[in-house]
C-alpha atoms as a PDB file:
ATOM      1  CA  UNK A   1       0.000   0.000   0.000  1.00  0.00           C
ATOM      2  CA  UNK A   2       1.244   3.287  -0.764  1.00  0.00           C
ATOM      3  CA  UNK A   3       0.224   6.829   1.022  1.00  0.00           C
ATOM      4  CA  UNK A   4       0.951   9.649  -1.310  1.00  0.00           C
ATOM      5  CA  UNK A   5       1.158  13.305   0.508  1.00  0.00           C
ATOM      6  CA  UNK A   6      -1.842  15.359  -0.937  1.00  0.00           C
ATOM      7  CA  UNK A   7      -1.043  18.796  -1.152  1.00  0.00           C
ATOM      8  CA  UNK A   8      -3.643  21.383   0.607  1.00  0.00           C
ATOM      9  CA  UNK A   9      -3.763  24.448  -1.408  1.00  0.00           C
ATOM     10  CA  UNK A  10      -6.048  26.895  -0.632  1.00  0.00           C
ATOM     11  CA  UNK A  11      -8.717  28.966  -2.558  1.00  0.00           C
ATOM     12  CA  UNK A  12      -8.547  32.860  -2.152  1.00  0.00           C
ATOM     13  CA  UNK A  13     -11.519  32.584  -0.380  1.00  0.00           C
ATOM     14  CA  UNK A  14     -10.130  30.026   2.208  1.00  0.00           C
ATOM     15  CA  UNK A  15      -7.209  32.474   2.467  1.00  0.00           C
ATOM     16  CA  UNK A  16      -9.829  35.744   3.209  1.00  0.00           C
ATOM     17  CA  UNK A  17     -11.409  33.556   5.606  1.00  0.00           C
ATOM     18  CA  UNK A  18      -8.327  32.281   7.780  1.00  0.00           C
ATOM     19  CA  UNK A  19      -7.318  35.654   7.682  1.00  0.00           C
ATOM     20  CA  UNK A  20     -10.500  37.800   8.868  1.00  0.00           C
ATOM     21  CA  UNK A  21     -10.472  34.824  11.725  1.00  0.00           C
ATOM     22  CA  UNK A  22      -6.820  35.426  12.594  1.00  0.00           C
ATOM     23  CA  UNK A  23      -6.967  39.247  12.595  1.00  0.00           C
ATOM     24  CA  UNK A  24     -10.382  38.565  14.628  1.00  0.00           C
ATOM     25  CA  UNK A  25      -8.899  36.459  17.451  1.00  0.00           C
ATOM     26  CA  UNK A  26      -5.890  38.897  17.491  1.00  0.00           C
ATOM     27  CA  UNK A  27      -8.006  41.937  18.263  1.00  0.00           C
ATOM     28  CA  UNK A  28      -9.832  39.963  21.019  1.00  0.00           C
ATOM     29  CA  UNK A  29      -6.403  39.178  22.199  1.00  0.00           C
ATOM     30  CA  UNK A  30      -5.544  43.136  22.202  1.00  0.00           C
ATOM     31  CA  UNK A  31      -8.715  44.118  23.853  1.00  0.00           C
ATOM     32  CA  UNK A  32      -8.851  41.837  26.779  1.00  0.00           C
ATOM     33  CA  UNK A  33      -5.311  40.624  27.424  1.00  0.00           C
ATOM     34  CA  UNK A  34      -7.620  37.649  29.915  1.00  0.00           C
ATOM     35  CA  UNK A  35      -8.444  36.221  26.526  1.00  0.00           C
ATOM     36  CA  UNK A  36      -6.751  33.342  25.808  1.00  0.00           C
ATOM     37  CA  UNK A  37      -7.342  32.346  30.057  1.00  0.00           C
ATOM     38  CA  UNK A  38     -10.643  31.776  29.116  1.00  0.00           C
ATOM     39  CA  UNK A  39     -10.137  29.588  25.995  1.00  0.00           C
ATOM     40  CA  UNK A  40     -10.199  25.894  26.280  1.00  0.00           C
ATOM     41  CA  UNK A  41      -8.983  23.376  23.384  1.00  0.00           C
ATOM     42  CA  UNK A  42     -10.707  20.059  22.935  1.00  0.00           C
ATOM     43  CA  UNK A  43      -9.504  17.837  20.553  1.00  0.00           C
ATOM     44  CA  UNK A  44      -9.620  13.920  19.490  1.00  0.00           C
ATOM     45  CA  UNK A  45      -6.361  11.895  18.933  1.00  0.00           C
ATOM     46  CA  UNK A  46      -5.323   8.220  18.126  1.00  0.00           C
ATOM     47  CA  UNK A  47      -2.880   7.183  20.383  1.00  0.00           C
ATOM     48  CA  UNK A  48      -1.240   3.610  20.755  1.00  0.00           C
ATOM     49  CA  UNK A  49      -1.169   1.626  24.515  1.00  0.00           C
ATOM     50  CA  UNK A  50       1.732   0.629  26.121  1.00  0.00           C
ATOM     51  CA  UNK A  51       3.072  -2.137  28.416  1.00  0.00           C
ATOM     52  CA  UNK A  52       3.772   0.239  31.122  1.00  0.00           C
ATOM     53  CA  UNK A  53       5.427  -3.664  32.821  1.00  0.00           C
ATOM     54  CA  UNK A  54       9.310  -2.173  33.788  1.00  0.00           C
ATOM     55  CA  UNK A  55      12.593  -4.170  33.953  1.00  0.00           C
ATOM     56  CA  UNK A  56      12.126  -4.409  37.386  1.00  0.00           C
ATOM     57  CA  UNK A  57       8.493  -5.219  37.914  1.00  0.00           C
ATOM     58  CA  UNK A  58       9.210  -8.164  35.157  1.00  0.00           C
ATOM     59  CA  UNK A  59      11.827  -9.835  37.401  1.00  0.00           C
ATOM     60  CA  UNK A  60      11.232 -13.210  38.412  1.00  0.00           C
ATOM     61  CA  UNK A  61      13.061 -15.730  40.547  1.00  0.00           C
ATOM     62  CA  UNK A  62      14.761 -18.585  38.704  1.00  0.00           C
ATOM     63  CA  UNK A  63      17.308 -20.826  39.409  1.00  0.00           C
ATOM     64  CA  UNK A  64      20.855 -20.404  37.322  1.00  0.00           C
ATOM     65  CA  UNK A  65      19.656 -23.445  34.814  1.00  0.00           C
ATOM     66  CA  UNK A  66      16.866 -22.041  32.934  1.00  0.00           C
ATOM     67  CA  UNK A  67      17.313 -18.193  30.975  1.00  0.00           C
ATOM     68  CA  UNK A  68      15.842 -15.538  32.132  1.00  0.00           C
ATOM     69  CA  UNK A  69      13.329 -13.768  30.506  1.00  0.00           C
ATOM     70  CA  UNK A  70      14.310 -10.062  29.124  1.00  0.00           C
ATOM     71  CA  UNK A  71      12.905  -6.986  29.377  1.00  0.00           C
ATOM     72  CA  UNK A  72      14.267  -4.425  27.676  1.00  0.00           C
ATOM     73  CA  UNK A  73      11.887  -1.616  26.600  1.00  0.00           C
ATOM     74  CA  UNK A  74       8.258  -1.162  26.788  1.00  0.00           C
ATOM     75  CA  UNK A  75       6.385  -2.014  24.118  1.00  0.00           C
ATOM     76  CA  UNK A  76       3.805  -0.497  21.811  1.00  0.00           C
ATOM     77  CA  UNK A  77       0.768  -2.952  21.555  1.00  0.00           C
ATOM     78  CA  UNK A  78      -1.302  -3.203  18.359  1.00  0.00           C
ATOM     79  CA  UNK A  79      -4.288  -1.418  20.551  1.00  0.00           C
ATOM     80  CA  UNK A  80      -5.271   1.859  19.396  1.00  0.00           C
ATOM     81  CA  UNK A  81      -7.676   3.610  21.700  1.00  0.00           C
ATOM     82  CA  UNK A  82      -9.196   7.179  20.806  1.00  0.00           C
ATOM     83  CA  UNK A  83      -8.473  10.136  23.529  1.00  0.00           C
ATOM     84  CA  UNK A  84     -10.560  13.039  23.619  1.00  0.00           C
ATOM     85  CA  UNK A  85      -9.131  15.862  25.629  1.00  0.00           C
ATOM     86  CA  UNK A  86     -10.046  18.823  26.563  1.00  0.00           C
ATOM     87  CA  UNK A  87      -6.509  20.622  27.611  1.00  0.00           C
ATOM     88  CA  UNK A  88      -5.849  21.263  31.499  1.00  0.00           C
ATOM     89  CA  UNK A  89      -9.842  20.487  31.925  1.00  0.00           C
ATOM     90  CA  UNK A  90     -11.099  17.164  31.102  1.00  0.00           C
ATOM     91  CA  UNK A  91      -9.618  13.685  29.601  1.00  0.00           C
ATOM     92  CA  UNK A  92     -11.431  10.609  28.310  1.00  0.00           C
ATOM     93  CA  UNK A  93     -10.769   7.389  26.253  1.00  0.00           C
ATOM     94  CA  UNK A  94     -13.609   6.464  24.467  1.00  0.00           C
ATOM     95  CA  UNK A  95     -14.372   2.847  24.674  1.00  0.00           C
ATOM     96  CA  UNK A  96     -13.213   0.169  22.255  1.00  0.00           C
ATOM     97  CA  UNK A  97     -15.695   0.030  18.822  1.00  0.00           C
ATOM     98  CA  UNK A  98     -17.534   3.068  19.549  1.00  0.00           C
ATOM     99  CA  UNK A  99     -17.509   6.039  16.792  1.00  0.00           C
ATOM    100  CA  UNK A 100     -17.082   9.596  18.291  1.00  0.00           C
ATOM    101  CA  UNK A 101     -20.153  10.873  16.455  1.00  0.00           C
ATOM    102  CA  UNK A 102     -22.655  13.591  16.815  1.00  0.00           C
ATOM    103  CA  UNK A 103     -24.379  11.722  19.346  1.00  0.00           C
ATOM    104  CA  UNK A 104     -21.121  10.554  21.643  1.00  0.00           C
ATOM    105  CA  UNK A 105     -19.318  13.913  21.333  1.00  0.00           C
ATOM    106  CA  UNK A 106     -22.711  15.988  22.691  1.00  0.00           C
ATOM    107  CA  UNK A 107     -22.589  13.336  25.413  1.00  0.00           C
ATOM    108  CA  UNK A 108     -18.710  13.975  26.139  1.00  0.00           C
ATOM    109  CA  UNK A 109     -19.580  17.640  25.887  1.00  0.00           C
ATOM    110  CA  UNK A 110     -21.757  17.957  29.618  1.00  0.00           C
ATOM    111  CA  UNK A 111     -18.592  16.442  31.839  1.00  0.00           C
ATOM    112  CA  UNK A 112     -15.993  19.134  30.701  1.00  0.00           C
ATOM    113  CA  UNK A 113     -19.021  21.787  31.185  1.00  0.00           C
ATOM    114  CA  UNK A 114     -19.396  20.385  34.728  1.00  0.00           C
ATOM    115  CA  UNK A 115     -16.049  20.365  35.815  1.00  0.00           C
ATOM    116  CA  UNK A 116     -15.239  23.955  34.545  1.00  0.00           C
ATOM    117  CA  UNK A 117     -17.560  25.055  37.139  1.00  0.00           C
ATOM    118  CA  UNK A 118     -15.800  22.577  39.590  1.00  0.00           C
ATOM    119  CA  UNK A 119     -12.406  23.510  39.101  1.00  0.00           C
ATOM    120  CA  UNK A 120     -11.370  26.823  37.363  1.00  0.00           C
ATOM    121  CA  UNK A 121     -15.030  28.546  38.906  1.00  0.00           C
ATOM    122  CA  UNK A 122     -13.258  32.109  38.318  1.00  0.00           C
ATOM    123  CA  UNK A 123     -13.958  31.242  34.166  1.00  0.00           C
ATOM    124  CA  UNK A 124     -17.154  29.372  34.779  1.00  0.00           C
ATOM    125  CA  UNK A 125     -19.466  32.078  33.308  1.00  0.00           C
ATOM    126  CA  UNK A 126     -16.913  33.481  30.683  1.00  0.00           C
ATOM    127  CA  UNK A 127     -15.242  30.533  28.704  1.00  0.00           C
ATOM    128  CA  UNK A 128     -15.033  29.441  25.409  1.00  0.00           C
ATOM    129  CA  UNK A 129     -14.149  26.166  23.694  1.00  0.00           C
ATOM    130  CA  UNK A 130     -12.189  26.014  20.826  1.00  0.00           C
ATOM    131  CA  UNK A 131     -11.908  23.270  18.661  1.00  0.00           C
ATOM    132  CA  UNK A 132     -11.621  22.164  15.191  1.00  0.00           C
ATOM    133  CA  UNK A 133     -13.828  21.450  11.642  1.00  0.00           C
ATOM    134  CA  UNK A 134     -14.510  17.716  12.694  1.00  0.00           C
ATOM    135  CA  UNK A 135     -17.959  16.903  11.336  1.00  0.00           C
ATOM    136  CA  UNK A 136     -19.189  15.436  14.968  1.00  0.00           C
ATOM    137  CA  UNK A 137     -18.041  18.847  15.701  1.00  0.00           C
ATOM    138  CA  UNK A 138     -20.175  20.655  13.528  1.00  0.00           C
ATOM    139  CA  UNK A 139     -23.180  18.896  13.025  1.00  0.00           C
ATOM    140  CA  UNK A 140     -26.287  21.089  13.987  1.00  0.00           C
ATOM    141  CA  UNK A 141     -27.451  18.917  17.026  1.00  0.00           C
ATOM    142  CA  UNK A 142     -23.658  20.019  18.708  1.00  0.00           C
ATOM    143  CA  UNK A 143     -23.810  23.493  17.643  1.00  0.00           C
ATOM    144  CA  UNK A 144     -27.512  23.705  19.026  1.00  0.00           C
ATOM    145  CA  UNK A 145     -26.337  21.850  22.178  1.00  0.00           C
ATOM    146  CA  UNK A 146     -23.018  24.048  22.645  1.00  0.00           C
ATOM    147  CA  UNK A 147     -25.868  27.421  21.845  1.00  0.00           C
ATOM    148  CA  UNK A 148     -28.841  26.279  24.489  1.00  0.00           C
ATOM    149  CA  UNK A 149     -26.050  25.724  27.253  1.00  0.00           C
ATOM    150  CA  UNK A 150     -24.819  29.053  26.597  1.00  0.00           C
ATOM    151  CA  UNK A 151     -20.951  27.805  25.351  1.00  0.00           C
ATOM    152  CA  UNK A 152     -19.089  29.929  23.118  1.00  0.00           C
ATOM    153  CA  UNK A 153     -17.136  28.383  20.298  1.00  0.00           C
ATOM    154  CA  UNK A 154     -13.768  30.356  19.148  1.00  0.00           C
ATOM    155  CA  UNK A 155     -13.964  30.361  15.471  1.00  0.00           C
ATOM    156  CA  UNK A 156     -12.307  28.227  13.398  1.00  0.00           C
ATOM    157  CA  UNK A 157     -10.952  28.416   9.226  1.00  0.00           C
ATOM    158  CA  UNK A 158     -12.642  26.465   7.012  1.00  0.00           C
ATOM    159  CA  UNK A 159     -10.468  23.090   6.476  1.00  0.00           C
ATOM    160  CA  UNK A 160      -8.844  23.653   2.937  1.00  0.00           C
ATOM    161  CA  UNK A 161     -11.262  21.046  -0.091  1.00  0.00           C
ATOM    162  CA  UNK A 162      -9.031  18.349  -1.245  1.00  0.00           C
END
């Protein structure tokens, strides 16, 4: 199998846009220099488990006959297991087979809400998420959600066509 790099090039109009965004966040910056306090990233990632098993919790008694066994590094498994984090806030693995979709990501939405309130209450009533273009991110039921509970969104370029 072979993965071939796809170039992203952008359309003046994706260039307009990620510019009026840019110079948009920057004067929010300027204005209120508690901006980016207030801002918290959420984001999904694939990451890989490991045998956290040391040298030295793998040591077992043996006699001089038989080898030992070896243990030299940890090792990456062939599990793959989907994080969604939400930085300095909120961290989840979402459970083997299931899809973050509209429906699981509205779900995973109400504990970082909850635990804003619970531990940074000096943002509680004045913070915004930011996160990117995934489609379980903006689907209308997670916009409406994110709208009735009264949760900003930074904005976000459009993701270049490819």
């Amino acid at each position: 199998m072979c993965a071939k790099i796809i170039p992203k090039n952008l359309t003046t109009e994706q260039k307009d846009n990620r510019k009026d965004v840019c110079l948009h966040l920057l004067e929010r910056i300027q204005s209120d220099r508690n901006f980016l306090k207030n801002v918290i990233t959420g984001d999904e990632t694939w990451i890989f488990e490991y045998d956290p098993e040391t040298k030295k919790q793998s040591k077992e008694w043996h006699t001089s006959a038989p080898p030992r066994p070896k243990k030299a590094i940890m090792s990456k498994s062939k599990i793959k297991s989907i994080l969604i984090c939400f930085l300095t806030i909120h961290t989840e693995f979402v459970p083997q087979g299931q899809t973050v979709n509209q429906f699981y990501y509205r779900e995973v939405l109400k504990r970082p809400r909850k635990r804003v309130v619970r531990v940074r209450p000096n943002i509680a009533n004045n913070w915004m998420l930011h996160h990117d273009n995934a489609s379980c991110h903006m689907v209308i039921s997670v916009i409406e959600f994110l709208d009735k509970n009264g949760i900003p969104v930074d904005p976000q370029p459009h993701a270049p066509l490819i």
